[in-house]
Protein backbone atom coordinates (compact mmCIF):
# COMPACT_ATOMS: atom_id res chain seq x y z
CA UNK A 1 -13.50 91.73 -93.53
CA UNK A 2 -13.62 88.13 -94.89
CA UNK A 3 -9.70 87.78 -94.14
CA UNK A 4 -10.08 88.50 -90.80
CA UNK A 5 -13.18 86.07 -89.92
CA UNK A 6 -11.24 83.33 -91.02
CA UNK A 7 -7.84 84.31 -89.27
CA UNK A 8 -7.59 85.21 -85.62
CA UNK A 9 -4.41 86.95 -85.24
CA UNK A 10 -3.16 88.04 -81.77
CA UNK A 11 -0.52 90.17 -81.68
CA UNK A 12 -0.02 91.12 -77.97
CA UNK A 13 2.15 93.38 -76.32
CA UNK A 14 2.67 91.69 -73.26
CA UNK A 15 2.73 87.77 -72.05
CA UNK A 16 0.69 85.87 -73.52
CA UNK A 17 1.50 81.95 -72.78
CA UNK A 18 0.34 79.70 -75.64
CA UNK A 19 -0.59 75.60 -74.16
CA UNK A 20 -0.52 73.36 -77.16
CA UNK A 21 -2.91 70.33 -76.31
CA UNK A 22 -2.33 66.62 -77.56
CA UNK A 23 -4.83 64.34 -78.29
CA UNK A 24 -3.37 61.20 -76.64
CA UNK A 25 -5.65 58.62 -75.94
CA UNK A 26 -5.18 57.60 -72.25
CA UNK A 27 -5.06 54.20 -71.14
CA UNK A 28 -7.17 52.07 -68.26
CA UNK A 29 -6.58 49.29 -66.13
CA UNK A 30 -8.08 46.86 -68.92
CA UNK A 31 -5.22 47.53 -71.49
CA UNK A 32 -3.70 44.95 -72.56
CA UNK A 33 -0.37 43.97 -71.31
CA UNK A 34 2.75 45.87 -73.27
CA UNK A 35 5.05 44.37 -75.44
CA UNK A 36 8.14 42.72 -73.11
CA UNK A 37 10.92 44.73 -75.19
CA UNK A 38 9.07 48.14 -74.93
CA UNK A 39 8.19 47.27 -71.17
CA UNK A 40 11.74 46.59 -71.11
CA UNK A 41 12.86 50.06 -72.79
CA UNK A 42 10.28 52.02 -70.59
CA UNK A 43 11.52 50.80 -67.15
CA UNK A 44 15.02 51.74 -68.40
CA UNK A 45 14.25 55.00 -69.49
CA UNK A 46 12.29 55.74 -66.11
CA UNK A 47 15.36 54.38 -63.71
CA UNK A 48 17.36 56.71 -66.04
CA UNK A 49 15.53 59.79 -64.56
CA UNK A 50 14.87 60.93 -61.04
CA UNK A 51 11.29 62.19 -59.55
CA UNK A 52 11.20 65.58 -58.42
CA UNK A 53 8.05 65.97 -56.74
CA UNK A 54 9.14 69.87 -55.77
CA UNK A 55 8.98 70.04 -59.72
CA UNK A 56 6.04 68.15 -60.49
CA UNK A 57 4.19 70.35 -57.60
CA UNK A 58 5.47 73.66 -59.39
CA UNK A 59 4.54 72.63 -63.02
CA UNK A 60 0.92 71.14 -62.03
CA UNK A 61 0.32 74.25 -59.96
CA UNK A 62 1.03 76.76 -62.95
CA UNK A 63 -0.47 74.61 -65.56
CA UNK A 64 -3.44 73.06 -64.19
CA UNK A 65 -4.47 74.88 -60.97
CA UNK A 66 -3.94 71.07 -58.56
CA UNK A 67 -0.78 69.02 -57.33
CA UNK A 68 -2.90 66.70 -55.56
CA UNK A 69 -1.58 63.88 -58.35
CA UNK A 70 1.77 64.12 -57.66
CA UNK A 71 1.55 61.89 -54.40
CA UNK A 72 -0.34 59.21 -56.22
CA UNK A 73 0.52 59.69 -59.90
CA UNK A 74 2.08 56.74 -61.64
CA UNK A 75 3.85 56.00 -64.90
CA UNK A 76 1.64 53.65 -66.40
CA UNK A 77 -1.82 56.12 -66.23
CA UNK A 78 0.41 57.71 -69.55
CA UNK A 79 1.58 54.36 -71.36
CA UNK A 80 -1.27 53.32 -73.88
CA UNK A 81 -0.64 50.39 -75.77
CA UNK A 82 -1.57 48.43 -78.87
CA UNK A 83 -4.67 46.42 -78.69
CA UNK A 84 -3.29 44.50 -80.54
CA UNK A 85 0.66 44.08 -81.00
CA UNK A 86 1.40 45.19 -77.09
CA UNK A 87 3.94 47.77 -78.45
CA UNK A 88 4.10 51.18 -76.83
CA UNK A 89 1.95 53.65 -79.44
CA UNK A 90 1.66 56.68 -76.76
CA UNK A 91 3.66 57.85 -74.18
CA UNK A 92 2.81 60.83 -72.04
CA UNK A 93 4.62 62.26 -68.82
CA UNK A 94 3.67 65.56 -68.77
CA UNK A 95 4.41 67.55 -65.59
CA UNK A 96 5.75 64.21 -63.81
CA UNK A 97 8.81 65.90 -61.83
CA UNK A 98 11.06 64.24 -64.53
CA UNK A 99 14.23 65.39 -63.53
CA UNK A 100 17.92 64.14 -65.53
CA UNK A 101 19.51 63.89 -69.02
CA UNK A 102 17.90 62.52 -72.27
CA UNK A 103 21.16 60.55 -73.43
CA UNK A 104 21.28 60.03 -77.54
CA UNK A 105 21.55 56.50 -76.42
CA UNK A 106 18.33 56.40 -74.28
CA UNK A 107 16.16 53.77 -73.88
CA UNK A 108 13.10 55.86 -75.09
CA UNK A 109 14.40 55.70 -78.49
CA UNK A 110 13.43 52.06 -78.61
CA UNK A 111 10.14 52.97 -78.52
CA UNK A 112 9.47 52.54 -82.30
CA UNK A 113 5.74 52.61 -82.56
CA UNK A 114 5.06 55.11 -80.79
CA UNK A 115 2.28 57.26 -82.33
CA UNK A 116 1.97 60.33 -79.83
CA UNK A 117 4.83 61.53 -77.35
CA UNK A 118 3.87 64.44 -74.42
CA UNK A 119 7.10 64.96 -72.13
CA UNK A 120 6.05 68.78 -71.43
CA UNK A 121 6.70 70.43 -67.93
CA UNK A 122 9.67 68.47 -66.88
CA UNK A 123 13.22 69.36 -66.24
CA UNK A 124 15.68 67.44 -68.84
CA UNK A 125 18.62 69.83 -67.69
CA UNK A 126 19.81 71.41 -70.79
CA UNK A 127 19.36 67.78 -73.13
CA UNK A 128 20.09 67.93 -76.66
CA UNK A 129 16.84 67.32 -79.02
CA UNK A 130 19.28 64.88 -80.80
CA UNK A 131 19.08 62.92 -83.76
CA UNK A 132 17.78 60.05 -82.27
CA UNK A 133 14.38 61.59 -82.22
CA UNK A 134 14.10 60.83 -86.09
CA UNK A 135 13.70 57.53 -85.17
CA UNK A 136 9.96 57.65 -84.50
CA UNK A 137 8.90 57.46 -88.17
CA UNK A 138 5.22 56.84 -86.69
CA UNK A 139 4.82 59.48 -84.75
CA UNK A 140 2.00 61.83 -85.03
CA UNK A 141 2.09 63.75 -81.98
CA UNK A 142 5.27 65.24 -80.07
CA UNK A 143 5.34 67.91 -77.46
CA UNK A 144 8.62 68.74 -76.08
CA UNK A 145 7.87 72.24 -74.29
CA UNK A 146 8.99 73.93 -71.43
CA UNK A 147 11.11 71.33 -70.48
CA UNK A 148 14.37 72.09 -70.39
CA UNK A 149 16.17 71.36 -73.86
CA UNK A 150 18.85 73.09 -75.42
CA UNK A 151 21.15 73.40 -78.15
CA UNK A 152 20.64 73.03 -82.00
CA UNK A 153 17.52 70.94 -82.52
CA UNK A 154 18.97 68.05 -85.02
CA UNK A 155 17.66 67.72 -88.51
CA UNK A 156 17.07 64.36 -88.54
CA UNK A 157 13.32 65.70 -86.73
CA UNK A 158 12.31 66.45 -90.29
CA UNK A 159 11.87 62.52 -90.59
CA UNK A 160 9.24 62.84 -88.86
CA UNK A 161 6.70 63.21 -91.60
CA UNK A 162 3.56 61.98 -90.10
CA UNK A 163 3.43 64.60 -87.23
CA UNK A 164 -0.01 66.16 -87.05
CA UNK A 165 1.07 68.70 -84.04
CA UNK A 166 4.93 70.06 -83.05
CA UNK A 167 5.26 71.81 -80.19
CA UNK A 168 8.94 72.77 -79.06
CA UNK A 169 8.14 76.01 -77.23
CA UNK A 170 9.15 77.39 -74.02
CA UNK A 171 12.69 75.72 -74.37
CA UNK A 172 14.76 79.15 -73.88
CA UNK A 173 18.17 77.75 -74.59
CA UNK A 174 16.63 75.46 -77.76
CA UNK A 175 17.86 76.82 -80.98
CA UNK A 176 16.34 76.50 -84.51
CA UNK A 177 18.27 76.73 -87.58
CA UNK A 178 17.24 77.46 -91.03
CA UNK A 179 18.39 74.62 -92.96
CA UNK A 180 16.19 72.30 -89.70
CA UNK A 181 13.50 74.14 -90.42
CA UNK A 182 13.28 74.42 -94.34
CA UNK A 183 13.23 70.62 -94.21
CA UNK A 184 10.74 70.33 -91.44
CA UNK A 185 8.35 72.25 -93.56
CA UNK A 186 9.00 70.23 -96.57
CA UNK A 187 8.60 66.38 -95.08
CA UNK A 188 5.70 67.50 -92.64
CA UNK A 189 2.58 68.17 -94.99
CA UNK A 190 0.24 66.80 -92.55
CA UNK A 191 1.11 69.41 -90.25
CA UNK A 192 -1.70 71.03 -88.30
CA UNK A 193 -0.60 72.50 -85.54
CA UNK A 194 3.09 74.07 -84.57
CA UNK A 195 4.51 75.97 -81.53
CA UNK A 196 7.62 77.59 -81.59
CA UNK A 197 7.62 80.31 -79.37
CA UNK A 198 10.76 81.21 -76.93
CA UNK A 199 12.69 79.28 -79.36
CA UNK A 200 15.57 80.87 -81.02
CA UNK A 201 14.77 81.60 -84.42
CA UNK A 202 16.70 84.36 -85.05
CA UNK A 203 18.85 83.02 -88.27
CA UNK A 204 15.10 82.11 -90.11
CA UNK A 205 14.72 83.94 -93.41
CA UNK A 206 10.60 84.98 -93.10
CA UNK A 207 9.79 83.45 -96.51
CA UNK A 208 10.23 80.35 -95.73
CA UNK A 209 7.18 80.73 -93.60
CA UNK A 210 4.82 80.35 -97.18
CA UNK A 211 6.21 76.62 -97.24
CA UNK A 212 4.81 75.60 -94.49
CA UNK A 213 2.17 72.76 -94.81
CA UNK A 214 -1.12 74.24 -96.10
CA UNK A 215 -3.40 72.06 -93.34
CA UNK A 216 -1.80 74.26 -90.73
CA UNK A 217 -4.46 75.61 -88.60
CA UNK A 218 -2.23 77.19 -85.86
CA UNK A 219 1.34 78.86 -85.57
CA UNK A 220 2.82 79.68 -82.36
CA UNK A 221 6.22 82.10 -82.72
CA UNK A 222 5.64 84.44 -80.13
CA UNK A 223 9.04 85.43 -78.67
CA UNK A 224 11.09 83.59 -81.08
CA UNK A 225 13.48 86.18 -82.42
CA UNK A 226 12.39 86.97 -85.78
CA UNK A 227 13.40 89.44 -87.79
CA UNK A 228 12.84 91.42 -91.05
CA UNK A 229 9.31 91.75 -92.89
CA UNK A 230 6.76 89.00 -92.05
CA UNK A 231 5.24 88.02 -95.35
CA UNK A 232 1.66 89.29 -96.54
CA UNK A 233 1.00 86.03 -98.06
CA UNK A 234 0.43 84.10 -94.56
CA UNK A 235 -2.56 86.12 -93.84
CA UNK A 236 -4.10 84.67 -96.79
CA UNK A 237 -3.62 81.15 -95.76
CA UNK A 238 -7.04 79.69 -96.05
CA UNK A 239 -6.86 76.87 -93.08
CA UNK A 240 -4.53 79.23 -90.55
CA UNK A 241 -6.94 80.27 -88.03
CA UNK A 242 -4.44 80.94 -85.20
CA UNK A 243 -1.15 82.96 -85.23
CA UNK A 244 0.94 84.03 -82.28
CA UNK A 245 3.84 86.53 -83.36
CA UNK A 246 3.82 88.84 -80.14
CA UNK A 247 7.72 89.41 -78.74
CA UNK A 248 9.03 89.80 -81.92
CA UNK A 249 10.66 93.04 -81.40
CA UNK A 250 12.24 93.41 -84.93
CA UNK A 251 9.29 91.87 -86.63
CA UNK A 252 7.68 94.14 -89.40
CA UNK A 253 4.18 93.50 -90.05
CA UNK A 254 1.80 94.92 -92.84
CA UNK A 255 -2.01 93.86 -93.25
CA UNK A 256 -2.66 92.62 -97.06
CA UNK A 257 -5.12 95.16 -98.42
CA UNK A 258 -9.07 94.49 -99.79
CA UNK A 259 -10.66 96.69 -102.26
């Protein structure tokens, strides 16, 4: 069917782990010097954190097959910054035994160019997705997964309105309200790409699915508590070419018919 060559839909039974890939640039030993106040901001925000290299062994093991990096890894292999203005525009950390709190009144947060985030893999220990994270008005890229946040996810993240890819998952404890989400789809129309699977998303009413943005090419919600009838009208999405829903154990699902 027509339908189906343009959507791949996996519904699986059992595990099926979803990795949601960034496309941060990554910088080299000729980059340009960083701006002093966002040098400043990132050595507070790494002597705010501890190194676990136990951790960073464990998540490089299970996500990429080699821990060799963790003895010689270092912080500035994931800063990339302006050619031009020095300031901070990507920041990622992923899998770097990151070990401590995210405090609303981090340093990180003074990172206000930043253009693509990637703090995956770590171990936050149960830190809030607060509302400081609004403040990154540039961003474009975020991934937050399987790292240890809980709570409500704040709604200032719906600021965020020039994010290309979201990906929350994995966060067990992370809840995601209706209202959050409602204005997440309406401020994010450059969306392409979102992962919310092992989220709680049990209070989401399923229609609100059809606002999403309609560049989205994949949708991750495997696991994520929802409930009720999953709308017909998502198959029919013409740029959705990926969609996770397995997990969802109260989910209904029915196939839009073709004469």
């Amino acid at each position: 069917m027509v339908w189906f060559s343009r959507l791949y839909l996996f519904l699986f039974l059992f595990y099926s782990p979803f990795y949601l890939l960034s496309s941060l640039p990554t910088s080299s030993p000729t980059s340009p010097f960083c701006h002093p106040d966002d040098s400043s901001a990132l050595l507070q925000f790494k002597n705010s954190l501890s190194f676990s290299e136990l951790d960073c062994v464990r998540y490089r093991l299970i996500h990429y097959g080699d821990a060799s990096s963790c003895q010689t890894m270092s912080w500035k292999d994931g800063v990339t910054c302006d050619d031009i203005t020095g300031h901070v525009i990507g920041l990622n950390l992923t899998a770097a035994g990151l070990n401590g709190i995210i405090q609303s009144n981090s340093s990180l947060f003074r990172l206000a160019h930043l253009k693509s985030l990637v703090l995956s893999y770590n171990n936050f220990h149960r830190s809030q997705i607060s509302s400081e994270f609004g403040r990154f008005e540039n961003i474009m890229h975020l991934d937050l997964s399987d790292s240890n946040f809980a709570g409500q996810v704040a709604s200032e993240i719906s600021y965020l309105s020039k994010l290309h890819t979201l990906d929350l998952s994995w966060n067990f404890d992370l809840r995601l309200e209706a209202s959050t989400l409602k204005r997440i789809f309406e401020n994010t129309t450059n969306l392409t790409e979102l992962s919310l699977s092992y989220l709680d998303m049990s209070s989401i009413a399923l229609i609100s699915l059809m606002n999403l943005s309609s560049s989205l090419t994949s949708l991750h919600l495997s696991y994520s508590s929802l409930q009720g009838k999953f709308p017909e009208g998502m198959f029919r999405r013409p740029n959705l070419q990926v969609l996770y829903l397995d997990g969802n154990t109260n989910l209904s699902i029915s196939f839009p018919k073709y004469n």
